[in-house]
N, C-alpha and C. Protein backbone atom coordinates (compact mmCIF):
# COMPACT_ATOMS: atom_id res chain seq x y z
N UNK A 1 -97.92 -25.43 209.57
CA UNK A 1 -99.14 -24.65 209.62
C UNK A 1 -100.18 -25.32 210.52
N UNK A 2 -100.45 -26.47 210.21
CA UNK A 2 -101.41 -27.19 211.45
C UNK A 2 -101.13 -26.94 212.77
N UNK A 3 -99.50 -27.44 213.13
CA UNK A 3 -99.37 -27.09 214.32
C UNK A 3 -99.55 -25.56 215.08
N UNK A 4 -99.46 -24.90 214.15
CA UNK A 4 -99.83 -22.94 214.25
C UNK A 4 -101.55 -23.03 214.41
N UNK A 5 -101.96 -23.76 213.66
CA UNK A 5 -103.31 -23.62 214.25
C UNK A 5 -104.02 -24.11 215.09
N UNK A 6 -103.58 -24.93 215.06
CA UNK A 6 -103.52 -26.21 216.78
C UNK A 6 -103.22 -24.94 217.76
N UNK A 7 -102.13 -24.89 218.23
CA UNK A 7 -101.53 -24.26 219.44
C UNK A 7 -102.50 -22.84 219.35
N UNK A 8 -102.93 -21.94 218.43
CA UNK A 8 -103.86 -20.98 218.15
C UNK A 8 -104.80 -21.06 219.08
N UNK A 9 -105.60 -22.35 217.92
CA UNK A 9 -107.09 -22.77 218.86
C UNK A 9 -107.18 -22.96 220.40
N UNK A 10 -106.23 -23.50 220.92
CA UNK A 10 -106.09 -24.05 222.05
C UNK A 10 -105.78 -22.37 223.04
N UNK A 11 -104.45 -21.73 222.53
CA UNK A 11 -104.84 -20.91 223.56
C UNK A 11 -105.53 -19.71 223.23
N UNK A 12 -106.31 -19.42 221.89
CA UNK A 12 -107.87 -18.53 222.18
C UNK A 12 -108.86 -19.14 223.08
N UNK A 13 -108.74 -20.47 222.61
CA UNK A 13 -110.10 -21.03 223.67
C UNK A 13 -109.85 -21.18 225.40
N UNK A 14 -108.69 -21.16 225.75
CA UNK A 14 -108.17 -20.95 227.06
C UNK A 14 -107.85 -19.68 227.57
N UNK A 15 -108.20 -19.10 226.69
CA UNK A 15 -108.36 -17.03 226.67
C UNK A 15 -109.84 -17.14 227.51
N UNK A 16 -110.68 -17.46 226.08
CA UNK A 16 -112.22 -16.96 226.27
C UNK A 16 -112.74 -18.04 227.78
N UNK A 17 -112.20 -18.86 227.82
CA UNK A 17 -112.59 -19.85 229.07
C UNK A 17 -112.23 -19.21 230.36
N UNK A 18 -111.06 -18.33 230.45
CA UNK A 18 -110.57 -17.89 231.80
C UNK A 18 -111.68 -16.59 231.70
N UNK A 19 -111.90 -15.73 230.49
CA UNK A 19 -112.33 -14.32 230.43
C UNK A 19 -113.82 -14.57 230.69
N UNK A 20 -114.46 -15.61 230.58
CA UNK A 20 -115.96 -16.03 230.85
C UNK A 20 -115.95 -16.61 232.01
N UNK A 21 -115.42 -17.08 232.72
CA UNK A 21 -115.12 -17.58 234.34
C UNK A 21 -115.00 -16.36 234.80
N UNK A 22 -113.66 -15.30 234.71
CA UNK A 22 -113.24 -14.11 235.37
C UNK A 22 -114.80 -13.25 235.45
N UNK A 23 -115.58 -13.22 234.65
CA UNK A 23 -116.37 -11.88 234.39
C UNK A 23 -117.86 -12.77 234.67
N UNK A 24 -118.11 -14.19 235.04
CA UNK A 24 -119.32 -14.43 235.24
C UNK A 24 -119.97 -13.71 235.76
N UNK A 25 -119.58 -13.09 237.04
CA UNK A 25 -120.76 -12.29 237.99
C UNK A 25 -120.95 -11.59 238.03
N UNK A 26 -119.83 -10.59 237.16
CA UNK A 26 -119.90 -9.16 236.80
C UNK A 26 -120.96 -8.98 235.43
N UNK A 27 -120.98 -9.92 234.95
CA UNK A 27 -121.57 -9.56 233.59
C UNK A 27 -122.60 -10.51 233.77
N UNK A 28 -122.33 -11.65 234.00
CA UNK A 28 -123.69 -12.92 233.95
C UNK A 28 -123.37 -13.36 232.21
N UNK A 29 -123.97 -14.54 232.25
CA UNK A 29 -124.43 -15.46 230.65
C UNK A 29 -123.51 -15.24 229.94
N UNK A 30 -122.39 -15.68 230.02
CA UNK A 30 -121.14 -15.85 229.33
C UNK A 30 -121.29 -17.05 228.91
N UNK A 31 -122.14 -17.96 229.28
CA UNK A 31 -121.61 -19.23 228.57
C UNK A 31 -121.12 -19.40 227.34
N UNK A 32 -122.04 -18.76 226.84
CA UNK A 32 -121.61 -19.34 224.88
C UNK A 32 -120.30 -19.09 224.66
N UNK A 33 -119.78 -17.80 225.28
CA UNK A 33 -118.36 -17.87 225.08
C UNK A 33 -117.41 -18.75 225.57
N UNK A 34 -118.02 -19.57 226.71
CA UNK A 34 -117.36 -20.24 227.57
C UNK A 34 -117.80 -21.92 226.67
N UNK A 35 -118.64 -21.75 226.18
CA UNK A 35 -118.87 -22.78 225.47
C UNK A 35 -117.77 -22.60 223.90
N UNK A 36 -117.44 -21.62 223.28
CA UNK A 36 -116.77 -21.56 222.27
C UNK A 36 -115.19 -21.97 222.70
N UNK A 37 -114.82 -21.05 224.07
CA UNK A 37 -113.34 -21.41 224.34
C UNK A 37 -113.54 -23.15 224.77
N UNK A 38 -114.41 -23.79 224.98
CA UNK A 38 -114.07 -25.68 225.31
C UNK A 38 -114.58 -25.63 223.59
N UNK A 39 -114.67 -25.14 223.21
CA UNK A 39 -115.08 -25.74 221.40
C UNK A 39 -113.65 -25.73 220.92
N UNK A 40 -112.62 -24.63 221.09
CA UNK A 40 -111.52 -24.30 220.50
C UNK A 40 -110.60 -25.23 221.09
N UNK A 41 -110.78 -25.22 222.47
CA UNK A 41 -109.51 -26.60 223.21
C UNK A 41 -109.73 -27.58 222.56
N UNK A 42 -111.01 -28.45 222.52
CA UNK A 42 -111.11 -29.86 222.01
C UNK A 42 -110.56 -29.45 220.10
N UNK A 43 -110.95 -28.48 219.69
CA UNK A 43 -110.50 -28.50 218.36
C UNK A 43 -108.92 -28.71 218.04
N UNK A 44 -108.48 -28.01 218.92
CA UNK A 44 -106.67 -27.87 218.95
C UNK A 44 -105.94 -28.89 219.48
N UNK A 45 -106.68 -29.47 220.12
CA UNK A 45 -106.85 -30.86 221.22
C UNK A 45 -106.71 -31.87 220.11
N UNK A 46 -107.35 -31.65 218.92
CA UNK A 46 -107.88 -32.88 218.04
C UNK A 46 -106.36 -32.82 216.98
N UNK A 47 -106.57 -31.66 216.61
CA UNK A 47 -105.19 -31.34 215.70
C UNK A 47 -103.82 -32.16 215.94
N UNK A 48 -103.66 -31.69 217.35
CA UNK A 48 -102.53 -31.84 218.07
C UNK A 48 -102.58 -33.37 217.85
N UNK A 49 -103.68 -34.04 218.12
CA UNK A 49 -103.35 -35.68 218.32
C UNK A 49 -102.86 -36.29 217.51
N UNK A 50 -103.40 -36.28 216.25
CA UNK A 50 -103.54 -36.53 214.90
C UNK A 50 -102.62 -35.83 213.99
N UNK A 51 -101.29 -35.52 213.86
CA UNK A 51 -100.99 -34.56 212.85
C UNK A 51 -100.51 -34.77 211.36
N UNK A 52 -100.92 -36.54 211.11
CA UNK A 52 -100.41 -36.84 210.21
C UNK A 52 -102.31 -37.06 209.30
N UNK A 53 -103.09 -36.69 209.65
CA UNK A 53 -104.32 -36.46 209.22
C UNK A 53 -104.00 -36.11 208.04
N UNK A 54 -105.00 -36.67 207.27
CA UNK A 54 -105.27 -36.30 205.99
C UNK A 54 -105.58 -34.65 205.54
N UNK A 55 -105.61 -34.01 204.69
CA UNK A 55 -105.70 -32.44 204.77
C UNK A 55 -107.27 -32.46 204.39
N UNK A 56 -107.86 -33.57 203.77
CA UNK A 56 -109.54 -33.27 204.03
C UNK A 56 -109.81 -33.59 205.07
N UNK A 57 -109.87 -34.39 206.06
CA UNK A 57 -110.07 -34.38 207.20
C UNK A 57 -109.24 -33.61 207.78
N UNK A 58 -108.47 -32.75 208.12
CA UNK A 58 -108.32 -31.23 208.59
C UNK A 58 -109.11 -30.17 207.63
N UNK A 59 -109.48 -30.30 206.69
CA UNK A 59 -110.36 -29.31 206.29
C UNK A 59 -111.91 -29.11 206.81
N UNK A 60 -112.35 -30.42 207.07
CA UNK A 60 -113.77 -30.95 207.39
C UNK A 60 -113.69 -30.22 208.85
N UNK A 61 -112.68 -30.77 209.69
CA UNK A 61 -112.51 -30.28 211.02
C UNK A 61 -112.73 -28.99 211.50
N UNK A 62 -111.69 -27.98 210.46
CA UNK A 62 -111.30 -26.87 210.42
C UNK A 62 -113.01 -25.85 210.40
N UNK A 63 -113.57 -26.57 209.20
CA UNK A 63 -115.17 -25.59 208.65
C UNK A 63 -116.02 -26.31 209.91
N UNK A 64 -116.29 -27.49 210.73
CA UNK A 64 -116.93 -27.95 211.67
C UNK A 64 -116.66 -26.66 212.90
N UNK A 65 -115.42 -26.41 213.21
CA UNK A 65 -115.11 -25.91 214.24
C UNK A 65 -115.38 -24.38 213.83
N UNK A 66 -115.09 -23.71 212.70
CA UNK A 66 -115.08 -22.31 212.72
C UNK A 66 -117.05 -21.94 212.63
N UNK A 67 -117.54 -23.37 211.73
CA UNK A 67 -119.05 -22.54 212.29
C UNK A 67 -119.85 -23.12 213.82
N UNK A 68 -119.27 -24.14 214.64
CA UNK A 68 -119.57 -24.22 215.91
C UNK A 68 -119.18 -23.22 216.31
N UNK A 69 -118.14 -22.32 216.52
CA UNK A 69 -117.71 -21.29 217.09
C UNK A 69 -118.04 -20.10 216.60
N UNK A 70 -118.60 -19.99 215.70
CA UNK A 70 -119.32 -18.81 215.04
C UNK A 70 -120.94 -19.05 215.52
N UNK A 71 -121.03 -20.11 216.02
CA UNK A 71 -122.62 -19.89 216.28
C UNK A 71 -122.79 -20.24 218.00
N UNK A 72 -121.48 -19.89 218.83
CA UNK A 72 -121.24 -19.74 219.86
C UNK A 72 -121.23 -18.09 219.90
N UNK A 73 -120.46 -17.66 219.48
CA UNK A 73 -120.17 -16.11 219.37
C UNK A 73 -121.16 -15.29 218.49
N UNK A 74 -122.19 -15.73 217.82
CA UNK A 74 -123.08 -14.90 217.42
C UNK A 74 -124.21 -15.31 218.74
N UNK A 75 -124.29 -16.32 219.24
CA UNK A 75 -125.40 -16.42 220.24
C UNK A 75 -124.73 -15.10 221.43
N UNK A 76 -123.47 -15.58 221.72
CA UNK A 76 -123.33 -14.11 222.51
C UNK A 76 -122.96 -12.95 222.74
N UNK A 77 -123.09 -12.32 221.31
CA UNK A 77 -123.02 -10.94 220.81
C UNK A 77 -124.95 -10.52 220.67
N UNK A 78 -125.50 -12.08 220.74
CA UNK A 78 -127.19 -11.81 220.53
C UNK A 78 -127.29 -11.38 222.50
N UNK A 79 -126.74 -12.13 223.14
CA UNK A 79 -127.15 -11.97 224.84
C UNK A 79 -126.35 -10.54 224.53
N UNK A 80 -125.48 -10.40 224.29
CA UNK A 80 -124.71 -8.74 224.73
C UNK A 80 -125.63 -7.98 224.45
N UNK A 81 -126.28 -7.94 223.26
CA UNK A 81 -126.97 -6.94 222.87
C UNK A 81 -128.33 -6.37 223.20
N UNK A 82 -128.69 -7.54 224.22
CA UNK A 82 -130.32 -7.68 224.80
C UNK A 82 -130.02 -6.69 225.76
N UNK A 83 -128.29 -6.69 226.26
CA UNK A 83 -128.20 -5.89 227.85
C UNK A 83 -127.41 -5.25 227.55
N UNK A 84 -127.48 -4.18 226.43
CA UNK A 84 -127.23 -3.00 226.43
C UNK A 84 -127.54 -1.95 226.92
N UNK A 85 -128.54 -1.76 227.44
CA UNK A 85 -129.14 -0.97 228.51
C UNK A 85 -128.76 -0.98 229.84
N UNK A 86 -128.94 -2.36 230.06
CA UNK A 86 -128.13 -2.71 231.67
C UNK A 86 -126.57 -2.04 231.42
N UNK A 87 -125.80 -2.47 230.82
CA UNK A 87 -124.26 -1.88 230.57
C UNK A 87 -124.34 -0.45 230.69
N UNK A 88 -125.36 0.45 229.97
CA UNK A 88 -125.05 1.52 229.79
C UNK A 88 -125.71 2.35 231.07
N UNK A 89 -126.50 1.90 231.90
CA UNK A 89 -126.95 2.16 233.20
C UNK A 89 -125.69 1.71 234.13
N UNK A 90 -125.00 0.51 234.11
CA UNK A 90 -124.20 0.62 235.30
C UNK A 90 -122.83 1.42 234.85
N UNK A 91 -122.79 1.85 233.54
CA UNK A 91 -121.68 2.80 232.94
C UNK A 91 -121.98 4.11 233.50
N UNK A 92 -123.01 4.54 234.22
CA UNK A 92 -123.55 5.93 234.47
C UNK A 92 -123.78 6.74 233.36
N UNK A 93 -124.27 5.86 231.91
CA UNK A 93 -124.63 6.90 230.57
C UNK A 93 -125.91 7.17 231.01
């Protein structure tokens, strides 16, 4: 199971890292997402090293990383939502 969540983390966060690079200029202020996918590598990164870790220290890890990355992805569902207007103007609504 660790290793399932290891290899997980690593390639969501190498998802959101290519999909926030791909769409910088089209969209602008992706970081936070781009900041969540390097949150998820180093997390899966950490897993991977260590797999004989204790299961509280993979638990500690596990709640560190899901609310860094939850307060990556609520910061940019907060930027999405400022430029909803812009979206829906270059959508031709």
């Amino acid at each position: 199971m660790l290793y399932f969540i290891a290899w997980w983390a690593i390639f969501t966060g190498i998802m959101q890292i290519i999909f926030s690079i791909a769409n910088w200029k089209t969209i602008g202020g992706k970081v936070w997402l781009l900041i969540g996918g390097i949150i998820s590598v180093i997390f899966g990164g950490l897993l991977l090293s260590d797999p004989v870790a204790g299961a509280l220290a993979v638990l500690w890890l596990i709640a560190v990383y899901l609310i860094l990355l939850g307060v990556a992805l609520i910061m940019f569902s907060i930027w999405l939502c400022t430029k909803r207007k812009d979206f829906a103007k270059a959508a031709g609504a």
